[in-house]
C-alpha atoms as a PDB file:
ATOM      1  CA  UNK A   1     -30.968 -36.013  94.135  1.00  0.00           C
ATOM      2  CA  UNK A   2     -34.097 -35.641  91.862  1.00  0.00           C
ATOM      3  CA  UNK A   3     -33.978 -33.088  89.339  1.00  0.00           C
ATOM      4  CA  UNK A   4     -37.462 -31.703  89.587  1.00  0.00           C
ATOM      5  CA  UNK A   5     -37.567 -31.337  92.951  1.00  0.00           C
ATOM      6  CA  UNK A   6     -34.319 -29.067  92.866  1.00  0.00           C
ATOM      7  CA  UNK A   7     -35.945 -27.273  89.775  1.00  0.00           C
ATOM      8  CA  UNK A   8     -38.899 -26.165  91.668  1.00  0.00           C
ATOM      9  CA  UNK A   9     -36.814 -24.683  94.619  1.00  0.00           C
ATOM     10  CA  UNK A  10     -34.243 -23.150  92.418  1.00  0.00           C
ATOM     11  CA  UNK A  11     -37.163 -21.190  90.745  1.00  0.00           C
ATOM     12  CA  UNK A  12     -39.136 -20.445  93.720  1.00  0.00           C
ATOM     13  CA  UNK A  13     -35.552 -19.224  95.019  1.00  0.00           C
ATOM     14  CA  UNK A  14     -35.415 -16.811  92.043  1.00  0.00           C
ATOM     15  CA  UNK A  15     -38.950 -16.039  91.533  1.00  0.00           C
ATOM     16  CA  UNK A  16     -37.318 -12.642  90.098  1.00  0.00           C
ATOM     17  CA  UNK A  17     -35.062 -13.629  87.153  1.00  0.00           C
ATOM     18  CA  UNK A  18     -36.421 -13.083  84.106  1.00  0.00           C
ATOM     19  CA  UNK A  19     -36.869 -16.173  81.296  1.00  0.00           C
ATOM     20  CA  UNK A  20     -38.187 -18.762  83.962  1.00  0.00           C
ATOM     21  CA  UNK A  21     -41.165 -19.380  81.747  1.00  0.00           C
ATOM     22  CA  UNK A  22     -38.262 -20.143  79.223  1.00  0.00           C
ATOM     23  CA  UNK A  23     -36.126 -22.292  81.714  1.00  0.00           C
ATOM     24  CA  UNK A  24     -39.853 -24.706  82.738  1.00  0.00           C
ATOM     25  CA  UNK A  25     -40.511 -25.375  78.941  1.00  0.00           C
ATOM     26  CA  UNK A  26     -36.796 -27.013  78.732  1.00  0.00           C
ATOM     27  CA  UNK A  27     -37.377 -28.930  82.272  1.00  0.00           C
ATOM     28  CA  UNK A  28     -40.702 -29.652  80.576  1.00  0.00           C
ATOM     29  CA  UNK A  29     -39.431 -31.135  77.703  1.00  0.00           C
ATOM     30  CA  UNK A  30     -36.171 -32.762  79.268  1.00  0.00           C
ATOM     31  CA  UNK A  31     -39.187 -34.772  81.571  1.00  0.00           C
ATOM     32  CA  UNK A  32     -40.903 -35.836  77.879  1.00  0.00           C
ATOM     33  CA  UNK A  33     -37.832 -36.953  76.939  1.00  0.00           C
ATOM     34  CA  UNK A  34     -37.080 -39.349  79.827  1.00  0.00           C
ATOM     35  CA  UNK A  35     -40.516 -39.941  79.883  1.00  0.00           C
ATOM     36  CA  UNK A  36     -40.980 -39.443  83.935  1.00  0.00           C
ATOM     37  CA  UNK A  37     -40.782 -36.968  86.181  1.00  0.00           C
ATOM     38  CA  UNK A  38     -38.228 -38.506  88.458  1.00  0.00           C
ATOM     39  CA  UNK A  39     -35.204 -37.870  87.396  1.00  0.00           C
ATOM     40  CA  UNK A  40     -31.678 -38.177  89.472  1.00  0.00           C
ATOM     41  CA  UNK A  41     -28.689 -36.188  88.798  1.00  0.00           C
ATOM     42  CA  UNK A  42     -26.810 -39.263  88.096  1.00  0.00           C
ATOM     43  CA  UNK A  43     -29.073 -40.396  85.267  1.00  0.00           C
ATOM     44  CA  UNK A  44     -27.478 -37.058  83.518  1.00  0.00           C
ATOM     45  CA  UNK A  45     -24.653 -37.768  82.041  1.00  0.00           C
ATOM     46  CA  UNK A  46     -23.019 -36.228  78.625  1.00  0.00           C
ATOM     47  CA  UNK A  47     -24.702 -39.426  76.560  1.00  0.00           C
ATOM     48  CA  UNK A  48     -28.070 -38.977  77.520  1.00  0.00           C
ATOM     49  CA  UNK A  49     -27.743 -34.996  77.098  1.00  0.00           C
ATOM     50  CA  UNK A  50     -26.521 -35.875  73.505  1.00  0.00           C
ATOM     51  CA  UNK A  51     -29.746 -38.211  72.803  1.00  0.00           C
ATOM     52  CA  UNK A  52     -31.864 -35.322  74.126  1.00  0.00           C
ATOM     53  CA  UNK A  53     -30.005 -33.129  71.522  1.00  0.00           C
ATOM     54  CA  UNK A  54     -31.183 -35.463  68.881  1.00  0.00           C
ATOM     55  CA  UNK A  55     -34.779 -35.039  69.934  1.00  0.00           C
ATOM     56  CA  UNK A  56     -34.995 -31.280  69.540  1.00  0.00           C
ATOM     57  CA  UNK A  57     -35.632 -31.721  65.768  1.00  0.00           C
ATOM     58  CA  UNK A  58     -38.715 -29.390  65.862  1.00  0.00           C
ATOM     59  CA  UNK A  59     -37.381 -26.814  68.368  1.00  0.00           C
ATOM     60  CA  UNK A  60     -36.510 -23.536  66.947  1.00  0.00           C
ATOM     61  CA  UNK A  61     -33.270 -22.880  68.902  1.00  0.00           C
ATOM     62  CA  UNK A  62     -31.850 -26.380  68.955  1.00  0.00           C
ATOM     63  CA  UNK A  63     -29.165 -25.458  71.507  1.00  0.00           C
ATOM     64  CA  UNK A  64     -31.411 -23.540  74.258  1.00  0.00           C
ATOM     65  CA  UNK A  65     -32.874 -26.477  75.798  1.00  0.00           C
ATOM     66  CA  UNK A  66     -29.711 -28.415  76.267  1.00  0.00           C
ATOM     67  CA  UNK A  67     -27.865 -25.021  77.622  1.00  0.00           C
ATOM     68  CA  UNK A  68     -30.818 -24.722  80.397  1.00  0.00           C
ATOM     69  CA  UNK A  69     -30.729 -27.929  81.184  1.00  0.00           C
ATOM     70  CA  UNK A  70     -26.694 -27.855  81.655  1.00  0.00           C
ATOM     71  CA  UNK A  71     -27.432 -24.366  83.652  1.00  0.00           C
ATOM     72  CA  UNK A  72     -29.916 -26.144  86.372  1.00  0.00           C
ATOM     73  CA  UNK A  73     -27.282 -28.726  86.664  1.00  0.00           C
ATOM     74  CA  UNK A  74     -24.246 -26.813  87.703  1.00  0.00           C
ATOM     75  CA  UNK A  75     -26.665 -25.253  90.203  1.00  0.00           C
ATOM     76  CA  UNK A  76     -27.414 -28.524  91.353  1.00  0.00           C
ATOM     77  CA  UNK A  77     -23.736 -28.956  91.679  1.00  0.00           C
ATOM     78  CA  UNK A  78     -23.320 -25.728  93.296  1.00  0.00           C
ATOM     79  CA  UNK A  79     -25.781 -25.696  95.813  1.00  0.00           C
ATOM     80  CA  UNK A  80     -25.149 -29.525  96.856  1.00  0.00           C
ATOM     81  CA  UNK A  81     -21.925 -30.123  96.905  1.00  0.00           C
ATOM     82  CA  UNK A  82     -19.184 -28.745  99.067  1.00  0.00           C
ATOM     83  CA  UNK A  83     -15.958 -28.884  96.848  1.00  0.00           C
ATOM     84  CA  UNK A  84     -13.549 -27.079  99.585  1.00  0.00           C
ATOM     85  CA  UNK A  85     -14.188 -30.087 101.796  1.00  0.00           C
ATOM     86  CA  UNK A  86     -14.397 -32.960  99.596  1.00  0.00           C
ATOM     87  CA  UNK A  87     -18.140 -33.373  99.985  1.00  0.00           C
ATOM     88  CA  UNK A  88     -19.160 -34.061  96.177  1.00  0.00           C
ATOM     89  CA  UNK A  89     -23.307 -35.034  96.275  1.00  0.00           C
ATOM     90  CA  UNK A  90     -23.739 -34.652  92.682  1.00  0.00           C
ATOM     91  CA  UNK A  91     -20.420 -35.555  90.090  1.00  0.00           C
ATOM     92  CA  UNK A  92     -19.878 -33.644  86.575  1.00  0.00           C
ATOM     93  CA  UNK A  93     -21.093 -36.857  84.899  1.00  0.00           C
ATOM     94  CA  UNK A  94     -21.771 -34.090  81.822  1.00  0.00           C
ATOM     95  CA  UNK A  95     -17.858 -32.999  81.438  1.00  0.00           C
ATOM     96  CA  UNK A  96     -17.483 -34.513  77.843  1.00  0.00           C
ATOM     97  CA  UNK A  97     -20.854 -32.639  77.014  1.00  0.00           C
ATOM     98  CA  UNK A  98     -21.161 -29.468  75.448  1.00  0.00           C
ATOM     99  CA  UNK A  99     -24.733 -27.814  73.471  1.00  0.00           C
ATOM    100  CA  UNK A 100     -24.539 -27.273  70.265  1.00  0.00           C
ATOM    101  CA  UNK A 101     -23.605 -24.101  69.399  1.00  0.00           C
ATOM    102  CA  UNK A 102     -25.805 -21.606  68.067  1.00  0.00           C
ATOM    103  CA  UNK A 103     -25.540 -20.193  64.237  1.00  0.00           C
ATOM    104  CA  UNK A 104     -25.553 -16.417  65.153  1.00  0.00           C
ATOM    105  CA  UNK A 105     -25.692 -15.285  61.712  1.00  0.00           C
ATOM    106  CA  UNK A 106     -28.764 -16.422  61.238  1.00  0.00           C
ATOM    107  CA  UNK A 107     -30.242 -14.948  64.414  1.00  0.00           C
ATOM    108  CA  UNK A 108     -28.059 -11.704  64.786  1.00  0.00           C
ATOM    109  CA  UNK A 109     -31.163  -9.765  66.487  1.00  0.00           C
ATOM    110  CA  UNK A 110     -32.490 -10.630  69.337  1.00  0.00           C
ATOM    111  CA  UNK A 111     -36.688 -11.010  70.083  1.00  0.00           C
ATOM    112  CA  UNK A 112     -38.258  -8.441  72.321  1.00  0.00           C
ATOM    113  CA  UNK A 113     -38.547 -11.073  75.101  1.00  0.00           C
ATOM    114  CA  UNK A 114     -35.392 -11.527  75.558  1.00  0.00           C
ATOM    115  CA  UNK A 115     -33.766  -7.581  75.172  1.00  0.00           C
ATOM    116  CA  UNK A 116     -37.217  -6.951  77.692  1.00  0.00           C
ATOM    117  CA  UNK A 117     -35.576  -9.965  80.572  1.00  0.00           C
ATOM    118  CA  UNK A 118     -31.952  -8.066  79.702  1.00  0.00           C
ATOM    119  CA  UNK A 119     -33.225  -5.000  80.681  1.00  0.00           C
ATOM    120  CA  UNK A 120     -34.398  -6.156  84.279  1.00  0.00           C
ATOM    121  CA  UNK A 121     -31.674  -7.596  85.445  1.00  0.00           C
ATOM    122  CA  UNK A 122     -30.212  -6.381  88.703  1.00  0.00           C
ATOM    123  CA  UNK A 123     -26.430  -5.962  89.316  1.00  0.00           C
ATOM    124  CA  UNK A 124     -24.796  -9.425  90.867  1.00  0.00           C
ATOM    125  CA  UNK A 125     -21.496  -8.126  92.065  1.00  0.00           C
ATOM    126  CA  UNK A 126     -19.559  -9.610  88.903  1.00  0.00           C
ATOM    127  CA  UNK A 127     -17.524  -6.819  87.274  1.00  0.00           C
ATOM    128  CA  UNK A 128     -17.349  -7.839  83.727  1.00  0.00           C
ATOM    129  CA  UNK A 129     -21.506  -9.085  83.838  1.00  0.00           C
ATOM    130  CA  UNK A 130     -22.418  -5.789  85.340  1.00  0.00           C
ATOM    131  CA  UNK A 131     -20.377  -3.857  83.067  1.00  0.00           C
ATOM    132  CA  UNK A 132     -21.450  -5.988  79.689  1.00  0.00           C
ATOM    133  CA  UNK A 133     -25.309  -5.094  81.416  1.00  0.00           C
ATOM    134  CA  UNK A 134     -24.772  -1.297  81.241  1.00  0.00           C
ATOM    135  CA  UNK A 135     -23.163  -1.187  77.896  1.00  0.00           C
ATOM    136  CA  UNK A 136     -26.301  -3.471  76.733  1.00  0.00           C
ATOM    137  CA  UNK A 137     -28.642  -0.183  78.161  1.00  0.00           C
ATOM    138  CA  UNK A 138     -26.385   2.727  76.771  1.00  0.00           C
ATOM    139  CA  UNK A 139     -26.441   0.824  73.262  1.00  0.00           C
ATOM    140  CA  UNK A 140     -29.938  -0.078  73.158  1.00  0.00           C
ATOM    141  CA  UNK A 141     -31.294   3.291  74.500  1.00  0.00           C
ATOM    142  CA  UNK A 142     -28.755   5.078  71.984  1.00  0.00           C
ATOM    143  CA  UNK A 143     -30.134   3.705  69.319  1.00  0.00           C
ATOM    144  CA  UNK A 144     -27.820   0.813  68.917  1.00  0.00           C
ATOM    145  CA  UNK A 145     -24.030   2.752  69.422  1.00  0.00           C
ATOM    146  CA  UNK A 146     -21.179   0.584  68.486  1.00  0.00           C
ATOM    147  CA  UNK A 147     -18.869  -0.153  71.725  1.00  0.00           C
ATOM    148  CA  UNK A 148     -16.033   1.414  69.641  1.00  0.00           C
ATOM    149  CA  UNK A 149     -18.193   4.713  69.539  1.00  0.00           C
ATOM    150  CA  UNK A 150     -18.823   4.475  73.069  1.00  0.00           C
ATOM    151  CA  UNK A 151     -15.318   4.335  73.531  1.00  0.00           C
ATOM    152  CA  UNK A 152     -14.440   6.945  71.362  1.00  0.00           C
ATOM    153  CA  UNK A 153     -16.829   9.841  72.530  1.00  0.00           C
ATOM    154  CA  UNK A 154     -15.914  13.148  72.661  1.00  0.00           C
ATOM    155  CA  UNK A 155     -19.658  14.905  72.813  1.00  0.00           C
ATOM    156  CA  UNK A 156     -22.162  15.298  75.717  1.00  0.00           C
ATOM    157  CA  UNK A 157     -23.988  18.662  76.533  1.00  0.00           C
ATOM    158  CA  UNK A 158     -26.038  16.856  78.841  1.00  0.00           C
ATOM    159  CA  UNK A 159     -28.795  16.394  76.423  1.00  0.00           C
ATOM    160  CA  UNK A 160     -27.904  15.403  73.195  1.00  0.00           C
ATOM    161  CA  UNK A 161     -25.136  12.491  73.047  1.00  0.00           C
ATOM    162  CA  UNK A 162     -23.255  13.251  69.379  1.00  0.00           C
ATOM    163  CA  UNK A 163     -20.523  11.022  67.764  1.00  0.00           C
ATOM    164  CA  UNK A 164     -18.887  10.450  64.390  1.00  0.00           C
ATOM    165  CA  UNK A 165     -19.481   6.579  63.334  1.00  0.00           C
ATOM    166  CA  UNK A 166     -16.367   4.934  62.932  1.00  0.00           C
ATOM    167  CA  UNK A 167     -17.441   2.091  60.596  1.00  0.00           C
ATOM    168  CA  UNK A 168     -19.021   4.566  58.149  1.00  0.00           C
ATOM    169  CA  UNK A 169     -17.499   8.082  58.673  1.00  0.00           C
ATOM    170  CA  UNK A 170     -14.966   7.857  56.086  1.00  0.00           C
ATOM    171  CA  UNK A 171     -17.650   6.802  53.597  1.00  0.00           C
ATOM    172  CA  UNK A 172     -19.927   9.368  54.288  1.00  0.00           C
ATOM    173  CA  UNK A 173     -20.360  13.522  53.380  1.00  0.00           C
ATOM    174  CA  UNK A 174     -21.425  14.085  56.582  1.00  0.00           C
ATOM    175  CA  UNK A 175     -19.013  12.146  58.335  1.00  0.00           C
ATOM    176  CA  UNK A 176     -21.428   9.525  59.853  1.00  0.00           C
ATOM    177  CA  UNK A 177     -22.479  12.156  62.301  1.00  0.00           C
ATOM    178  CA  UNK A 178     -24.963  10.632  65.192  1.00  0.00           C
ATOM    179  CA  UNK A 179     -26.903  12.725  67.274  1.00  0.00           C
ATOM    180  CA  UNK A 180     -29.131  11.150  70.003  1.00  0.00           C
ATOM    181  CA  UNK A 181     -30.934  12.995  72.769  1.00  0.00           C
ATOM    182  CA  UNK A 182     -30.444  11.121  75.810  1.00  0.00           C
ATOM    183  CA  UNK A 183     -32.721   9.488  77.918  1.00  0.00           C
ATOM    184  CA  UNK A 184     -33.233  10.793  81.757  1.00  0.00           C
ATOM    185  CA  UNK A 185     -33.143   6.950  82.046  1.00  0.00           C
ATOM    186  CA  UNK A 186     -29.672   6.837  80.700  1.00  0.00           C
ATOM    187  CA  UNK A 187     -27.742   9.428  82.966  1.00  0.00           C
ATOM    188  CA  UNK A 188     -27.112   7.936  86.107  1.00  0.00           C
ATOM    189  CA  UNK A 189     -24.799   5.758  83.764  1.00  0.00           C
ATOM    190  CA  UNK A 190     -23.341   8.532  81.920  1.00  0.00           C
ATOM    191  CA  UNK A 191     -22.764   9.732  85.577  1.00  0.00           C
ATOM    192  CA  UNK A 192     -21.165   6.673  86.292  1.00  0.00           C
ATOM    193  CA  UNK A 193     -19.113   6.165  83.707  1.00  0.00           C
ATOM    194  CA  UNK A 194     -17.916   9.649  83.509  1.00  0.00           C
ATOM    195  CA  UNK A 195     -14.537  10.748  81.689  1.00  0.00           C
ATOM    196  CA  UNK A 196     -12.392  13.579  81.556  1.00  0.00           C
ATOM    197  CA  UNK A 197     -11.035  13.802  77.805  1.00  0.00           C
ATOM    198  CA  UNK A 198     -14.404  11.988  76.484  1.00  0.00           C
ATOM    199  CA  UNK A 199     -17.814  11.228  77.128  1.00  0.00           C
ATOM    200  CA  UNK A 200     -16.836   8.294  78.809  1.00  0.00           C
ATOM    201  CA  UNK A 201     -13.654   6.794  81.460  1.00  0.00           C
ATOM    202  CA  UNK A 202     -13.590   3.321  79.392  1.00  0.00           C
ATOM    203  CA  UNK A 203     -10.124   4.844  77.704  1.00  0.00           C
ATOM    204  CA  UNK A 204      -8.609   4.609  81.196  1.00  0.00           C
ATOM    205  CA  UNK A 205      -9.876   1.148  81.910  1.00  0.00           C
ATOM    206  CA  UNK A 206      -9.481  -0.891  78.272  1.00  0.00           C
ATOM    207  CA  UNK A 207      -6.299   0.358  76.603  1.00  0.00           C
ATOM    208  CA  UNK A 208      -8.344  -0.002  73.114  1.00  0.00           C
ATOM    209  CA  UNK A 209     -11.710  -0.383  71.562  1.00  0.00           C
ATOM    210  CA  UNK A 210     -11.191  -4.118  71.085  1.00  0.00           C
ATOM    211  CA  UNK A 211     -10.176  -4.950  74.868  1.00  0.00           C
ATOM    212  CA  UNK A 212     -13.501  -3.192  75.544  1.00  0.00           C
ATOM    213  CA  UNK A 213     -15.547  -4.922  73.458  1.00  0.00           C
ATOM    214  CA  UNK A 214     -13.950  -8.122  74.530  1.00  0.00           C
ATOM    215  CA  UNK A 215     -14.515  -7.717  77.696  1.00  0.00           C
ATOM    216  CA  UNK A 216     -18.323  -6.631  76.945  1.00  0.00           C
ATOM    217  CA  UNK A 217     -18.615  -9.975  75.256  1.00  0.00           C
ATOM    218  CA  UNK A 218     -17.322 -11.532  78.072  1.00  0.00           C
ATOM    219  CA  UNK A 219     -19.766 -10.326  80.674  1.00  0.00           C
ATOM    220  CA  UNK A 220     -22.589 -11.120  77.989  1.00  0.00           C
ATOM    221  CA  UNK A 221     -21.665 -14.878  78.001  1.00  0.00           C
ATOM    222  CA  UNK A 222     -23.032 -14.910  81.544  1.00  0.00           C
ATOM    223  CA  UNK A 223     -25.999 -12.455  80.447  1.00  0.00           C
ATOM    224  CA  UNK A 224     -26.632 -15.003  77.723  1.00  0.00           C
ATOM    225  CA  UNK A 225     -27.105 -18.046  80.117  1.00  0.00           C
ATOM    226  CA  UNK A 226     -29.329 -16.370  82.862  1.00  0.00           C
ATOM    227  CA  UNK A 227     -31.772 -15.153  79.903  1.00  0.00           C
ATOM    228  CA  UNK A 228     -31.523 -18.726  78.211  1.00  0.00           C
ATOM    229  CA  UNK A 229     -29.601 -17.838  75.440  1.00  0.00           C
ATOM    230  CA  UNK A 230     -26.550 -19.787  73.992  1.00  0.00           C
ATOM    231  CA  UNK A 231     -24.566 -16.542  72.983  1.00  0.00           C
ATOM    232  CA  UNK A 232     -25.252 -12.790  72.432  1.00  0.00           C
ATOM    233  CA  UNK A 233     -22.352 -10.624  70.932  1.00  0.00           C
ATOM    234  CA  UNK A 234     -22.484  -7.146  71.918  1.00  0.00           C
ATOM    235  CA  UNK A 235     -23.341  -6.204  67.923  1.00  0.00           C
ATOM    236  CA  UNK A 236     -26.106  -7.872  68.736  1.00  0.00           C
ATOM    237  CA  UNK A 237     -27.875  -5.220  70.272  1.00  0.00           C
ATOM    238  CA  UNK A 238     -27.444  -2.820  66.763  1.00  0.00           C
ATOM    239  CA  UNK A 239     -29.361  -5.631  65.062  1.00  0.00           C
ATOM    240  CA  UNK A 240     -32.242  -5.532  67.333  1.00  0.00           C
ATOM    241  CA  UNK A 241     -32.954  -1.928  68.061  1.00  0.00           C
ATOM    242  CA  UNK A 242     -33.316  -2.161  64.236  1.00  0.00           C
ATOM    243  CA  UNK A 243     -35.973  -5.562  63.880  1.00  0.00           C
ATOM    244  CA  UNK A 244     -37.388  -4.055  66.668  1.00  0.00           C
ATOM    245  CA  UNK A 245     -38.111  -0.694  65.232  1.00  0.00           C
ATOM    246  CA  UNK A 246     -39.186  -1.744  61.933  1.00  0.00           C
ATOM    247  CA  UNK A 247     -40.710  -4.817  62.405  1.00  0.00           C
ATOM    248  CA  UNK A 248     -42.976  -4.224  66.233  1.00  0.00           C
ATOM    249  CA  UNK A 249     -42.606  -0.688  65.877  1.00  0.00           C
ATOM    250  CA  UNK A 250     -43.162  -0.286  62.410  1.00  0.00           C
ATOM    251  CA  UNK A 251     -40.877   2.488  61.335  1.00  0.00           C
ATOM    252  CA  UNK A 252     -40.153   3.566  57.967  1.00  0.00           C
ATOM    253  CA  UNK A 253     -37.686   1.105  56.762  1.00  0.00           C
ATOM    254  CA  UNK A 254     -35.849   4.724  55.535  1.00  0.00           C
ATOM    255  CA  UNK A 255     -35.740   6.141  59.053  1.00  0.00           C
ATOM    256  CA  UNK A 256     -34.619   3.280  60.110  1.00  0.00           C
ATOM    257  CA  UNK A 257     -31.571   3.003  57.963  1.00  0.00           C
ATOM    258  CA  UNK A 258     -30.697   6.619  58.555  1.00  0.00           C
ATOM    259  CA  UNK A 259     -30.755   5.446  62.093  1.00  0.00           C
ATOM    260  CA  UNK A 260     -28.028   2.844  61.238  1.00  0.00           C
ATOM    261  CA  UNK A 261     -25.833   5.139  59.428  1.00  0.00           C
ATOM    262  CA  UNK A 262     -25.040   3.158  56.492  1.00  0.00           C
ATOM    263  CA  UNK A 263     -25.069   4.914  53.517  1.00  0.00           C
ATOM    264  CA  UNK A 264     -24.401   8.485  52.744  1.00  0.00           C
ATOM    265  CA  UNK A 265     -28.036  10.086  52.372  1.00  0.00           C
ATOM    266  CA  UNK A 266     -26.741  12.276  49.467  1.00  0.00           C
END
């Protein structure tokens, strides 16, 4: 089965995702690297995806290009083979292979591109993905609210969304106090996700703040490879409402901080 050829229909068969500008510069590349554009899914196997590694001196996210590549060729697998009745087309000759992983710390916010492709995703019928793509749009419309806030929630007047920071309230004269006016955009998922005791019904689904965020992260993973990214932790999306606001946006670096709730402003 040649590679390419798949490639193209894949694409034309999701014209609609977002980062498939992203997903043709790795093809692009991975066709430099073999040095043709004929390539069979047998010639991909976990050595050859480890030389490619080695060739991605220059690229800024070394692990991207290997992660797309490994993407298009589960597809591959999945559309090709039929596993139930013993029809393989295409082996895992890649099973020993895994990208390298990415260093998060030193890209904890993510670009504009990539929070922009979030952001029009559609639903795909996978609980935790669908959930971990709501939570992305409450935090990034509220200014970046910790999934352990969102948990937590008491206050919602149906206009302003108000909450007492847990990382910083103790720390604070004012007790971390947030207070965000909402977003028309945002209420059909405050609708949704609508609770009796707090703002939200997460405390009847995640019997604590850390199941929820684990099962945030969990849905991201999946996010993280349809956007072409190797991982995206839900704290993530803190880090780039902030790079976002001061660096494209250009807001007072002061603002911004207040917006964080770091430091006690007294």
């Amino acid at each position: 089965m040649f590679v390419v050829e798949f490639v193209d229909k894949w694409m034309e068969r999701n014209a609609n995702k977002p980062g498939l500008a992203t997903r043709r510069t790795a093809v692009n590349a991975f066709i430099r690297f073999f040095g043709r554009d004929i390539i069979m899914c047998s010639e991909i196997t976990s050595k050859v995806m480890r030389e490619f590694e080695q060739t991605l001196t220059g690229v800024r996210n070394k692990s991207s290009y290997p992660t797309t590549i490994m993407h298009l060729f589960r597809e591959a697998r999945k559309y090709y083979n039929d596993e139930d009745n013993d029809q393989i087309v295409i082996r895992n000759t890649v099973a020993s292979y895994k990208p390298p992983k990415q260093k998060v710390a030193k890209k904890r916010a993510l670009t504009e591109e990539i929070v922009r492709s979030i952001l029009k995703l559609e639903y795909n019928g996978n609980v935790r993905r669908d959930l971990a793509l709501d939570m992305f749009k409450l935090s990034f419309f509220l200014m970046g609210t910790n999934s352990i806030d969102l948990y937590n929630a008491t206050e919602f007047d149906g206009e302003y969304f108000v909450y007492n920071r847990t990382k910083t309230a103790r720390q604070r004269s004012d007790k971390a106090e947030m207070r965000i006016k909402v977003h028309p955009c945002l209420l059909p998922l405050f609708d949704k996700y609508k609770g009796d005791e707090r703002v939200f019904n997460f405390y009847t689904r995640y019997s604590n703040p850390k199941h929820f965020n684990g099962a945030i992260n969990a849905g991201l993973k999946e996010i993280a490879q349809e956007v072409g990214e190797e991982k995206i932790q839900f704290y993530a999306i803190r880090h780039s409402v902030a790079t976002i606001a001061a660096n494209d946006l250009r807001i007072n670096k002061y603002i911004v901080n207040d917006m964080l709730c770091h430091v006690d402003p007294t």
